[in-house]
Protein backbone atom coordinates (compact mmCIF):
# COMPACT_ATOMS: atom_id res chain seq x y z
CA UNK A 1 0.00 0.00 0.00
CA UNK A 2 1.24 3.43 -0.74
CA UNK A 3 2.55 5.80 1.78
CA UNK A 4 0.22 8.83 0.26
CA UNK A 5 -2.68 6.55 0.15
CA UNK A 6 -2.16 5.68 3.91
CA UNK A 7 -1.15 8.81 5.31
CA UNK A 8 -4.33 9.77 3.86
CA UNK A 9 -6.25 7.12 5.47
CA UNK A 10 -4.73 7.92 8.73
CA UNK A 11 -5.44 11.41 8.88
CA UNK A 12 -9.01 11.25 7.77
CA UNK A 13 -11.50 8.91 6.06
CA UNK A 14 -14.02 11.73 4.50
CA UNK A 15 -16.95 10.87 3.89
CA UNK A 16 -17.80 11.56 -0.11
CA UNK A 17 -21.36 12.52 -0.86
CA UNK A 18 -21.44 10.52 -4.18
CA UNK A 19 -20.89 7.36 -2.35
CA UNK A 20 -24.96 7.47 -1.04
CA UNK A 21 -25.81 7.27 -4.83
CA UNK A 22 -24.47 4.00 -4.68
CA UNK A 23 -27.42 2.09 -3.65
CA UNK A 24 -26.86 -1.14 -1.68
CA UNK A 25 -23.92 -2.55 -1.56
CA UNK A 26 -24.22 -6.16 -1.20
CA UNK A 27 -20.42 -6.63 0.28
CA UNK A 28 -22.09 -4.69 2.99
CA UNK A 29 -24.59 -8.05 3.68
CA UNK A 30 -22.05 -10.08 6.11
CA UNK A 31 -20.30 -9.76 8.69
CA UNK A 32 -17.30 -10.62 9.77
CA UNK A 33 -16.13 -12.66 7.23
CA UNK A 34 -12.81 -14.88 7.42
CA UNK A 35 -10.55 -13.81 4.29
CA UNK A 36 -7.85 -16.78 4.11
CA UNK A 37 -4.62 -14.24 2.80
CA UNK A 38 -2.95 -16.52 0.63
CA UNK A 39 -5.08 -19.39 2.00
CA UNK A 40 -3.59 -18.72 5.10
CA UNK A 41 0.02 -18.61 4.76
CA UNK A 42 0.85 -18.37 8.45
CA UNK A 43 -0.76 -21.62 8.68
CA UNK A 44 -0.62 -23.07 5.41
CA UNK A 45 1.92 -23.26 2.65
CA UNK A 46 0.89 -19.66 0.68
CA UNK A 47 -1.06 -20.02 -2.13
CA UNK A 48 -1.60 -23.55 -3.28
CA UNK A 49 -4.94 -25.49 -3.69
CA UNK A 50 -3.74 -27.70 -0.37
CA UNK A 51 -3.72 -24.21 1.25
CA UNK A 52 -7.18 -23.29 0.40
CA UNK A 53 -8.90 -26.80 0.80
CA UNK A 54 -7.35 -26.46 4.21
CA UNK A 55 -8.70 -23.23 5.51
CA UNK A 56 -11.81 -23.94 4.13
CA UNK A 57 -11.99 -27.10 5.64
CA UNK A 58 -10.84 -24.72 9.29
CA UNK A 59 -13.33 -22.24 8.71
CA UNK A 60 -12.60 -19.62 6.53
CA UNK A 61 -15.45 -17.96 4.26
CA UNK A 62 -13.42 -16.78 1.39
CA UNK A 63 -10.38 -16.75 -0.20
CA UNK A 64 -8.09 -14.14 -0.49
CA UNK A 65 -5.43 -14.65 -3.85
CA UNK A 66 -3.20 -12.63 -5.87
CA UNK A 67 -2.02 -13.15 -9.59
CA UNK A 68 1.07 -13.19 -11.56
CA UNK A 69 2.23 -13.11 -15.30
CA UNK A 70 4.06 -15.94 -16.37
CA UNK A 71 6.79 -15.98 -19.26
CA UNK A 72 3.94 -17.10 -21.89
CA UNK A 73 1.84 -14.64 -21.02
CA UNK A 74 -0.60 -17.19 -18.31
CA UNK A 75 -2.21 -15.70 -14.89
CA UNK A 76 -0.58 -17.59 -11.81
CA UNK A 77 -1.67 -17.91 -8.04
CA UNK A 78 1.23 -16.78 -6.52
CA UNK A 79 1.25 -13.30 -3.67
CA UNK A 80 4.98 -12.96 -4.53
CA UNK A 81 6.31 -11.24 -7.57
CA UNK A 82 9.35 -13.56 -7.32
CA UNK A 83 9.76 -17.81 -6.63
CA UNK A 84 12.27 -17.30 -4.02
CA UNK A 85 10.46 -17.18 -0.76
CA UNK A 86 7.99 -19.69 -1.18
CA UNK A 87 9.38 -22.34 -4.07
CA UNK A 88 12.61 -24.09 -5.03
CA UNK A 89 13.13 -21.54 -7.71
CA UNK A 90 14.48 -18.10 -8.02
CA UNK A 91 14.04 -15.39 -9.78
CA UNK A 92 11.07 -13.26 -10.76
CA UNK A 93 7.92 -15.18 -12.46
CA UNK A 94 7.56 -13.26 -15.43
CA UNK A 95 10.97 -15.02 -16.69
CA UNK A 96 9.00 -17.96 -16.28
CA UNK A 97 6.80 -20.18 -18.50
CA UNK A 98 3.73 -21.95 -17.17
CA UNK A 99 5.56 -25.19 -17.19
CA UNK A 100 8.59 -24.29 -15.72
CA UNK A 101 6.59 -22.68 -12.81
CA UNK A 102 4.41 -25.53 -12.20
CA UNK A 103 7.05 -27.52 -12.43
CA UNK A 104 8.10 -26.17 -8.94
CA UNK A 105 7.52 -27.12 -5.37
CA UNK A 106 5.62 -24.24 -4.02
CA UNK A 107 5.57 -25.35 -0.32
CA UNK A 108 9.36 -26.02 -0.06
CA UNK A 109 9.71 -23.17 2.03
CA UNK A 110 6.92 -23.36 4.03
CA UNK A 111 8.03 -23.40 8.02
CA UNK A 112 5.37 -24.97 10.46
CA UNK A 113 3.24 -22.47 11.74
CA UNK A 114 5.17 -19.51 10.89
CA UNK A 115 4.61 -19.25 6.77
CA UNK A 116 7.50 -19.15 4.35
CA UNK A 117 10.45 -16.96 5.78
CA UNK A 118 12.07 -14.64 3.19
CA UNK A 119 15.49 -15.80 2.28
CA UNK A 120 17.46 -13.21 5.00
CA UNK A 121 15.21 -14.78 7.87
CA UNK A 122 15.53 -18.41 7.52
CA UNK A 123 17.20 -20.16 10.02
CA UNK A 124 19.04 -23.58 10.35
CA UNK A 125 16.34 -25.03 12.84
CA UNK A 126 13.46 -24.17 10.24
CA UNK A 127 11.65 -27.91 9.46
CA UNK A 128 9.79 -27.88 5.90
CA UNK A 129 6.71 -30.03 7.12
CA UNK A 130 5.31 -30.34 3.08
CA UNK A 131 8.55 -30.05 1.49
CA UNK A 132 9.09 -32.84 -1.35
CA UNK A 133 5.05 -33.35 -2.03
CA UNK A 134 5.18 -31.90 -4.80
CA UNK A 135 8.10 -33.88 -6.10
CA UNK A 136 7.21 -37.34 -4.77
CA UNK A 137 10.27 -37.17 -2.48
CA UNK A 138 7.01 -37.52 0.69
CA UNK A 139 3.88 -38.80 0.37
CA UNK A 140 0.69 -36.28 0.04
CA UNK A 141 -1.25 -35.74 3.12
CA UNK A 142 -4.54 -37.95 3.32
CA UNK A 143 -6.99 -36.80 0.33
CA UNK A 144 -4.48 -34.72 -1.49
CA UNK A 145 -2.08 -35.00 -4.57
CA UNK A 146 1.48 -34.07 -5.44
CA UNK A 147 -0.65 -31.22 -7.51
CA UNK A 148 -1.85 -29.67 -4.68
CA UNK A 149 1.54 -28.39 -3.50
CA UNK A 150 2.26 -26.39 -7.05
CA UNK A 151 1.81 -22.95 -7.95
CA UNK A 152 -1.61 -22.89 -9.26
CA UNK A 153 -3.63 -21.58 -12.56
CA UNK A 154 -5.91 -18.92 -12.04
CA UNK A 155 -8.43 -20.69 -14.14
CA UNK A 156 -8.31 -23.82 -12.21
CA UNK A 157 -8.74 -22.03 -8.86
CA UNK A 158 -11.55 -19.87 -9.87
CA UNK A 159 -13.42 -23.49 -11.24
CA UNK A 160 -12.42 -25.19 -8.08
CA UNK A 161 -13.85 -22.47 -5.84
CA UNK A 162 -16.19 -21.31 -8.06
CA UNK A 163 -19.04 -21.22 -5.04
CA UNK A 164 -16.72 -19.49 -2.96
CA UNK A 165 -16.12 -15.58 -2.86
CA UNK A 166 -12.81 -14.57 -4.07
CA UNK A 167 -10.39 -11.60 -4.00
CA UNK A 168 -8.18 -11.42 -6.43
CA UNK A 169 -5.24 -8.86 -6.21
CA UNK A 170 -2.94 -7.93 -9.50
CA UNK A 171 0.73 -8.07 -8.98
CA UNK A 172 3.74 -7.21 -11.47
CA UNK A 173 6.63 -5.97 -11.12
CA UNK A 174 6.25 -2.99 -13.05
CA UNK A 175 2.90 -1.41 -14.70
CA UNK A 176 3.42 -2.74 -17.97
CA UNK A 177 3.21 -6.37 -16.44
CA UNK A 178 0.33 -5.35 -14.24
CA UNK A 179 -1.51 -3.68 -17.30
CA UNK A 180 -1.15 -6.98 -19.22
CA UNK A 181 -2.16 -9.16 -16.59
CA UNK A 182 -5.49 -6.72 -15.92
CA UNK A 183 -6.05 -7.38 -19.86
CA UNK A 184 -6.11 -11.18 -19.54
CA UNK A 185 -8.19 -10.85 -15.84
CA UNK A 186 -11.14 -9.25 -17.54
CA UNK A 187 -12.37 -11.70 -19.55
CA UNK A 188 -11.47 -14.83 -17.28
CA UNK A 189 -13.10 -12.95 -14.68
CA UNK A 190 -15.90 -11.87 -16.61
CA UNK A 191 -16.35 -15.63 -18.17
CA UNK A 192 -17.43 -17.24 -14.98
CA UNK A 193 -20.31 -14.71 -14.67
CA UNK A 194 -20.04 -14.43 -10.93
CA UNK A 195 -20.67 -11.51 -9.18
CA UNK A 196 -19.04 -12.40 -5.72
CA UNK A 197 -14.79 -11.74 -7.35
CA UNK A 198 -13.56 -8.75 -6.04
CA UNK A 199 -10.72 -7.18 -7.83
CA UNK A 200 -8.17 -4.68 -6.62
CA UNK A 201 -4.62 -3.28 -7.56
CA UNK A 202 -2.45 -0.80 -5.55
CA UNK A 203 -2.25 0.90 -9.13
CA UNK A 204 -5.11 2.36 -10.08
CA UNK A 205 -4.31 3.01 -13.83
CA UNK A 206 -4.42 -0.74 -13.14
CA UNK A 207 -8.06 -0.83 -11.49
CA UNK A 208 -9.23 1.87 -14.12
CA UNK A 209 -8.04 -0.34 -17.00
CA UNK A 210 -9.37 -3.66 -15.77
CA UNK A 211 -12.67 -1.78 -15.06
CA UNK A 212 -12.86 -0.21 -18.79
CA UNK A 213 -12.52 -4.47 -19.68
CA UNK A 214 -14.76 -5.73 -17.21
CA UNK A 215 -17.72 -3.08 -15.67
CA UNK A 216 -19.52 -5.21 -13.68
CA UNK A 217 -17.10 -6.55 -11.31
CA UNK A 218 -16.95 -5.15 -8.69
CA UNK A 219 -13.89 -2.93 -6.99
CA UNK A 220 -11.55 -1.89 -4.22
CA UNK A 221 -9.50 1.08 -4.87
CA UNK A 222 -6.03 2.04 -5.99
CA UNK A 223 -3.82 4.43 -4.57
CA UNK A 224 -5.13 7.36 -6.79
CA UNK A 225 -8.77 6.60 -6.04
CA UNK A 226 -8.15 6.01 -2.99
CA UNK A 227 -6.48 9.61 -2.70
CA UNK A 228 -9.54 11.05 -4.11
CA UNK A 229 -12.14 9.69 -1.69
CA UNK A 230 -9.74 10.58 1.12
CA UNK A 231 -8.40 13.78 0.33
CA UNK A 232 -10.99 15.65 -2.30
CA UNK A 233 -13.98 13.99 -1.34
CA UNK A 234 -14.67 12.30 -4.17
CA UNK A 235 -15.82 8.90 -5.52
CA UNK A 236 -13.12 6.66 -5.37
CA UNK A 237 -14.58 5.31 -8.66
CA UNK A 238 -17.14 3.20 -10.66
CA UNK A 239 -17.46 -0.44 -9.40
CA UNK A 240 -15.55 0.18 -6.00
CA UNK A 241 -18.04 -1.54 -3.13
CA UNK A 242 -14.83 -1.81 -0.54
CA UNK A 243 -11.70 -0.15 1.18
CA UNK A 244 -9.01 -2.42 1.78
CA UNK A 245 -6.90 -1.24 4.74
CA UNK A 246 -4.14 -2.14 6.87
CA UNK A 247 -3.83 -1.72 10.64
CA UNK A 248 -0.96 0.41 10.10
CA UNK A 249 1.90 1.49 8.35
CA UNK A 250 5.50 3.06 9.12
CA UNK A 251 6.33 6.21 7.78
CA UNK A 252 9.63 7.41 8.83
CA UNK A 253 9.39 7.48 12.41
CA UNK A 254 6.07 7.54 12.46
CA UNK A 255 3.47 5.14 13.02
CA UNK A 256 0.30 5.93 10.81
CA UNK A 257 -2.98 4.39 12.41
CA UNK A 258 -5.27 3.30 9.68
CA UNK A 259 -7.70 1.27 10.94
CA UNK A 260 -9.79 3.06 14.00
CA UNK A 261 -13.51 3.05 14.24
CA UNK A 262 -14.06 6.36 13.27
CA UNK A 263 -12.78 5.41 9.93
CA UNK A 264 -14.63 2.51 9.72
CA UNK A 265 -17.84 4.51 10.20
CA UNK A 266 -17.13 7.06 7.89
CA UNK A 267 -16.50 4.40 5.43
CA UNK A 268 -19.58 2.59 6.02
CA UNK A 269 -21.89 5.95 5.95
CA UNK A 270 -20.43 6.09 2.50
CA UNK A 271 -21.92 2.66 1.77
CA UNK A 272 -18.46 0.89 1.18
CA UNK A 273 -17.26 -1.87 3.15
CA UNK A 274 -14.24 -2.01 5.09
CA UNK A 275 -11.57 -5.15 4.44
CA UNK A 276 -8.21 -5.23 6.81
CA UNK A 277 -5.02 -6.45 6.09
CA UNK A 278 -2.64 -7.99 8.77
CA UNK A 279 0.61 -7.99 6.82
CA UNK A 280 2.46 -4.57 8.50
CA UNK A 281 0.98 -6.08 12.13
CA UNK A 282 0.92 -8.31 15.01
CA UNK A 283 -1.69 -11.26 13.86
CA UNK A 284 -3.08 -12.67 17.34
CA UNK A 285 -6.69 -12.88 18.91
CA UNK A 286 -6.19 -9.42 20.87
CA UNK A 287 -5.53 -8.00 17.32
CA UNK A 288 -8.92 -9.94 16.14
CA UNK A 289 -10.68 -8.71 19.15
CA UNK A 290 -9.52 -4.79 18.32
CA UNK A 291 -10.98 -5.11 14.89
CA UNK A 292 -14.37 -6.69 15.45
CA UNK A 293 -14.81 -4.15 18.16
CA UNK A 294 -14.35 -1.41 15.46
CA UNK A 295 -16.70 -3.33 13.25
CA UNK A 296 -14.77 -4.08 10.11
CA UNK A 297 -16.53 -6.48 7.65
CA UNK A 298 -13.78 -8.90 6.85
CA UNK A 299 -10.37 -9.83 8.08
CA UNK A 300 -7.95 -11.09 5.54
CA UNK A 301 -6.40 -13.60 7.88
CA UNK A 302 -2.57 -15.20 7.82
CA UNK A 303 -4.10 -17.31 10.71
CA UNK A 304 -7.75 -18.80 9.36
CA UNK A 305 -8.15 -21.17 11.66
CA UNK A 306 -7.35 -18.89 14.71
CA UNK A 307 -9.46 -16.33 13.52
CA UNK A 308 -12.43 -18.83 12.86
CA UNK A 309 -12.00 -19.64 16.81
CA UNK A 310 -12.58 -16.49 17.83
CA UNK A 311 -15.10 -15.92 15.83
CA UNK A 312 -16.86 -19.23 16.79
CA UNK A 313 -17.25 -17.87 20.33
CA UNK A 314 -19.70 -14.92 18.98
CA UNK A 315 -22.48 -18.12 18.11
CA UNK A 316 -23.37 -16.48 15.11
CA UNK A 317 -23.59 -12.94 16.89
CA UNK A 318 -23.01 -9.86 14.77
CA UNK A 319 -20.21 -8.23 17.22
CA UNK A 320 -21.76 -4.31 15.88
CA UNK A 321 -25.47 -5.28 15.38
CA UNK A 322 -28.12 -3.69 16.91
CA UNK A 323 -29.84 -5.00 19.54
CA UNK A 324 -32.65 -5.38 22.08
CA UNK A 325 -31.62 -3.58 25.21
CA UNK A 326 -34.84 -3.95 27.36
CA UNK A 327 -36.39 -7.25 28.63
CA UNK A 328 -39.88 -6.17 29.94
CA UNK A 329 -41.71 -3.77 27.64
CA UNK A 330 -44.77 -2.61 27.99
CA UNK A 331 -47.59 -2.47 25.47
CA UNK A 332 -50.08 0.80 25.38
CA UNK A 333 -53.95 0.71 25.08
CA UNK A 334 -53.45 1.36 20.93
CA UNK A 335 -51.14 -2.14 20.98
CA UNK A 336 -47.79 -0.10 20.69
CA UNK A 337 -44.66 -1.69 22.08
CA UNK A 338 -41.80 0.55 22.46
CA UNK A 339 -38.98 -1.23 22.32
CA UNK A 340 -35.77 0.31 23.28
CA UNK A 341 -32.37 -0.65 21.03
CA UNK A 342 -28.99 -0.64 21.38
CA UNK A 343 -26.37 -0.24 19.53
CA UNK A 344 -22.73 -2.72 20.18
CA UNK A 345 -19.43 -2.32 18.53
CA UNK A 346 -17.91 0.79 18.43
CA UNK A 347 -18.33 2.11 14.77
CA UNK A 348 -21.14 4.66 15.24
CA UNK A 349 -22.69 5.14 11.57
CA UNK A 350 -26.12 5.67 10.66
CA UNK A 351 -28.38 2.52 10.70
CA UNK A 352 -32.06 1.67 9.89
CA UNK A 353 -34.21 -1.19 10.13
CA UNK A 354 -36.84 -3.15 11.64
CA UNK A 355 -38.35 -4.99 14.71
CA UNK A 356 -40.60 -7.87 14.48
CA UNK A 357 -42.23 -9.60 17.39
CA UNK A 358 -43.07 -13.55 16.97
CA UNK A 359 -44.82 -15.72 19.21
CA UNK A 360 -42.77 -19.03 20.39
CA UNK A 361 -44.04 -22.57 18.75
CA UNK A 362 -43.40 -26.01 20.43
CA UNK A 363 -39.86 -27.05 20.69
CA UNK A 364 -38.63 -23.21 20.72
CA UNK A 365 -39.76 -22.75 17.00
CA UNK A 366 -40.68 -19.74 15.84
CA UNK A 367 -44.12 -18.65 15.85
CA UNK A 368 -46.56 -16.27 14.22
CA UNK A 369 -45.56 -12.49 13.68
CA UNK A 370 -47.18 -10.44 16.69
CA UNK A 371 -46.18 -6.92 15.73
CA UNK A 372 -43.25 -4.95 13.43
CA UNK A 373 -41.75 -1.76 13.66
CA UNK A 374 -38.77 0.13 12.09
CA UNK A 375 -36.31 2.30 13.59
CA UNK A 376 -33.30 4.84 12.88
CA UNK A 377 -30.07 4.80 15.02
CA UNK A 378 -28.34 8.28 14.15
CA UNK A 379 -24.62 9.05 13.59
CA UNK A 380 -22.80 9.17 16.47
CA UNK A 381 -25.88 7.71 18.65
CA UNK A 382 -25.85 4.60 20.98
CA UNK A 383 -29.39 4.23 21.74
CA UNK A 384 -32.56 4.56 19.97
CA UNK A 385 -36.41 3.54 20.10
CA UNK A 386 -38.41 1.65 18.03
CA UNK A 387 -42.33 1.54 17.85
CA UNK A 388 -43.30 -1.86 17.30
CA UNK A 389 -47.28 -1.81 16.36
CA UNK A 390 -48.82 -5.24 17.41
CA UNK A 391 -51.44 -6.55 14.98
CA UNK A 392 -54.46 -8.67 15.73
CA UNK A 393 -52.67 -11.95 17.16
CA UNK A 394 -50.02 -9.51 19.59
CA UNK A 395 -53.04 -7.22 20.84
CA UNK A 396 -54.91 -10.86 21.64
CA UNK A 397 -51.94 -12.35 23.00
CA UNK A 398 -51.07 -9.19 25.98
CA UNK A 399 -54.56 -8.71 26.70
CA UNK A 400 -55.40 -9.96 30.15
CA UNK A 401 -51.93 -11.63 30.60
CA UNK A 402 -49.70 -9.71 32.95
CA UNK A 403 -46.71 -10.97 30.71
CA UNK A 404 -46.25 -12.90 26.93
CA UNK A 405 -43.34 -13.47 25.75
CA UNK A 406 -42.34 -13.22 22.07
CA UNK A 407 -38.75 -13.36 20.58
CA UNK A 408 -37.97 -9.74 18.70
CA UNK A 409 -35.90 -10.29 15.78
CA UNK A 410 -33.90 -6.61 14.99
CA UNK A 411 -32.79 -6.63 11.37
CA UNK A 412 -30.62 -4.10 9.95
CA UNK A 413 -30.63 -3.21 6.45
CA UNK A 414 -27.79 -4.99 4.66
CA UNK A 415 -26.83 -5.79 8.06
CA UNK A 416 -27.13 -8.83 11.13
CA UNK A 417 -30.01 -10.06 12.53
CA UNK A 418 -30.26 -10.03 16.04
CA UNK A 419 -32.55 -12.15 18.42
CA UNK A 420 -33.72 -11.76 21.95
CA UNK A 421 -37.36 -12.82 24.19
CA UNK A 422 -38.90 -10.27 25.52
CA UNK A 423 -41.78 -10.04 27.93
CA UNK A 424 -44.84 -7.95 26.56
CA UNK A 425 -47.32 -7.03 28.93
């Protein structure tokens, strides 16, 4: 990421006015969502099908990849612009055929539980866990192939995952290779006719260029658009639907905070989504914890399978939803409930949506609708009121019971659902 584009993002995340002509934004939908970063390279050797079964298989939602030009002019899977760190080769991959590249062990490098160490960090007590799979010098791991461990195609990854939502980022060493790989993107991309690929570029000559090829996919900024959102309050252009941050980033002596809640609101009042990147920082579950508080909607994790943990202990629970803070409401004579929200997480942008009060079946199921209602949480606001109007069946149900409960269901709009009983009377 560039240092303009983050200095920018540290010192303020503007809102842009064009952004609410956007309409809804369906990255927006979910939340949080487990990006495997190179199918978890921390975890996993980076970027090879093995990699991606694997986090899958620990919990991950999507998968985050990046893409490469080959000698003979082919789109690899491959986060590095060079073979050196993670593969038995050297040298950059554009000097490279197919063949020759695939020919290659991509997880000879790969160091149990701490990724693939660039060359001036490896050390003599490093073990290579997968090293030789690829070759047949070690047997595959249970329900895997010596394939698995190459560098892969991008067309074989995108049919192998194609119900699974997919980032892809365009690499190259210099923008001629990165214009020529967004020229053979666009219509690969635009062949599957999917509409969950994200694409994105730190150049965005690069994003501009791939977008002019393929219109409907959508976007996450360059540099330059980024720039423009940040600093002139401006769109940061056609097809964008996310921000893709890091934590932080060095410049000079300074440390530039990137990701806060503030920004994150801002961002989301705009109607993009916010997706953060763990490279420049500490990856642990304090780190997880920080970012869920500030509501970001996806992590791009090194560490899948850790992340997935944590985020198994929210059940389901939207960390930034809004939710029922009362347990006892009362109804008025007209069959009006209101029902006082809340909001958690600590990104404070506008929300609407609704209440809707059901009756509880047998076995816990849920019952008929007793009553809805909508609401408004303002910028900046922790608390708000809804007015949930009971129809027939909730009026019958309070009247001449001193207490009914129903289960209120909050949903946001392109947001979480969020469930709690409450006791009408």
């Amino acid at each position: 990421m560039s240092r303009i584009l983050l200095a920018a993002l540290a010192a303020c995340l503007v809102l842009a006015p064009s952004a609410a002509a956007q309409g809804e934004n369906p990255w927006l939908a979910e939340r949080v969502m487990n990006f495997a970063h190179q199918g978890g390279e921390d975890e996993n050797p980076s970027a090879t099908t093995y990699a991606f079964d694997t986090a899958l298989d620990d919990g991950a939602d999507w998968l985050e990849i990046d893409v490469n030009l080959t000698k003979d002019d082919r789109l690899v899977v491959m986060h590095d612009t060079t073979l050196d760190r993670t593969t038995n080769g050297t040298g950059p991959v554009r000097d490279r055929t197919l063949a020759e590249i695939q020919a290659l062990d991509a997880a000879y490098w790969h160091v149990a539980d701490a990724g693939a160490r660039r060359v001036s960090e490896r050390r003599s007590t490093d073990t290579y866990p997968f090293r030789g799979v690829r070759t047949g010098e070690r047997p595959a791991p249970s329900g895997f192939t010596a394939d698995d461990f190459k560098v892969p195609l991008l067309e074989d990854v995108l049919s192998r995952y194609r119900q699974i939502t997919t980032n892809i980022e365009i690499k190259g060493d210099t923008e001629e290779i990165q214009m020529r790989a967004a020229e053979l993107l666009a219509p690969i991309v635009t062949a599957t006719g999917r509409d969950d690929i994200i694409v994105v570029s730190f150049n965005q000559k690069v994003v501009d260029r791939f977008h002019q090829l393929a219109p409907e996919v959508p976007l996450a900024p360059g540099v330059d658009g980024g720039a423009r959102f940040l600093l002139q309050n401006e769109s940061p252009g056609e097809g964008v639907v996310a921000f893709q941050i890091p934590i932080t980033f060095r410049l000079g002596d300074q440390t530039l905070v990137v990701a806060t809640p503030e920004n994150v609101m801002r961002a989301h009042e705009a109607g993009y989504a916010v997706h953060v990147w763990l490279s420049n920082d500490t990856e642990d579950v304090p780190t997880y914890r920080r970012l869920l508080r500030m509501c970001v909607d996806a992590v791009m994790a090194a560490k899948p399978a850790l992340f997935e943990s944590e985020l198994a202990r929210l059940r389901g629970q939207d960390p930034c939803g809004t939710r029922v803070a009362q347990a006892r409401p009362n109804a008025s004579r007209r069959g009006v409930v209101r029902l006082k929200l809340k909001r958690a997480g600590q990104s404070k942008e506008r929300r609407t949506g609704s209440v809707a009060l059901y009756g509880i079946g047998r076995g816990g199921r849920l019952g008929a609708r007793m009553g809805r209602g909508t609401f408004t949480l303002g910028s900046g606001k922790s608390r708000t009121v809804s007015r949930v109007k009971l129809n027939r069946l909730g009026r019958g149900a309070v009247r001449g019971r001193p207490r009914f409960v129903m289960r209120a269901i909050v949903s946001e709009r392109l947001r979480s659902v969020s469930v709690r009983e409450v006791s009408v009377g």
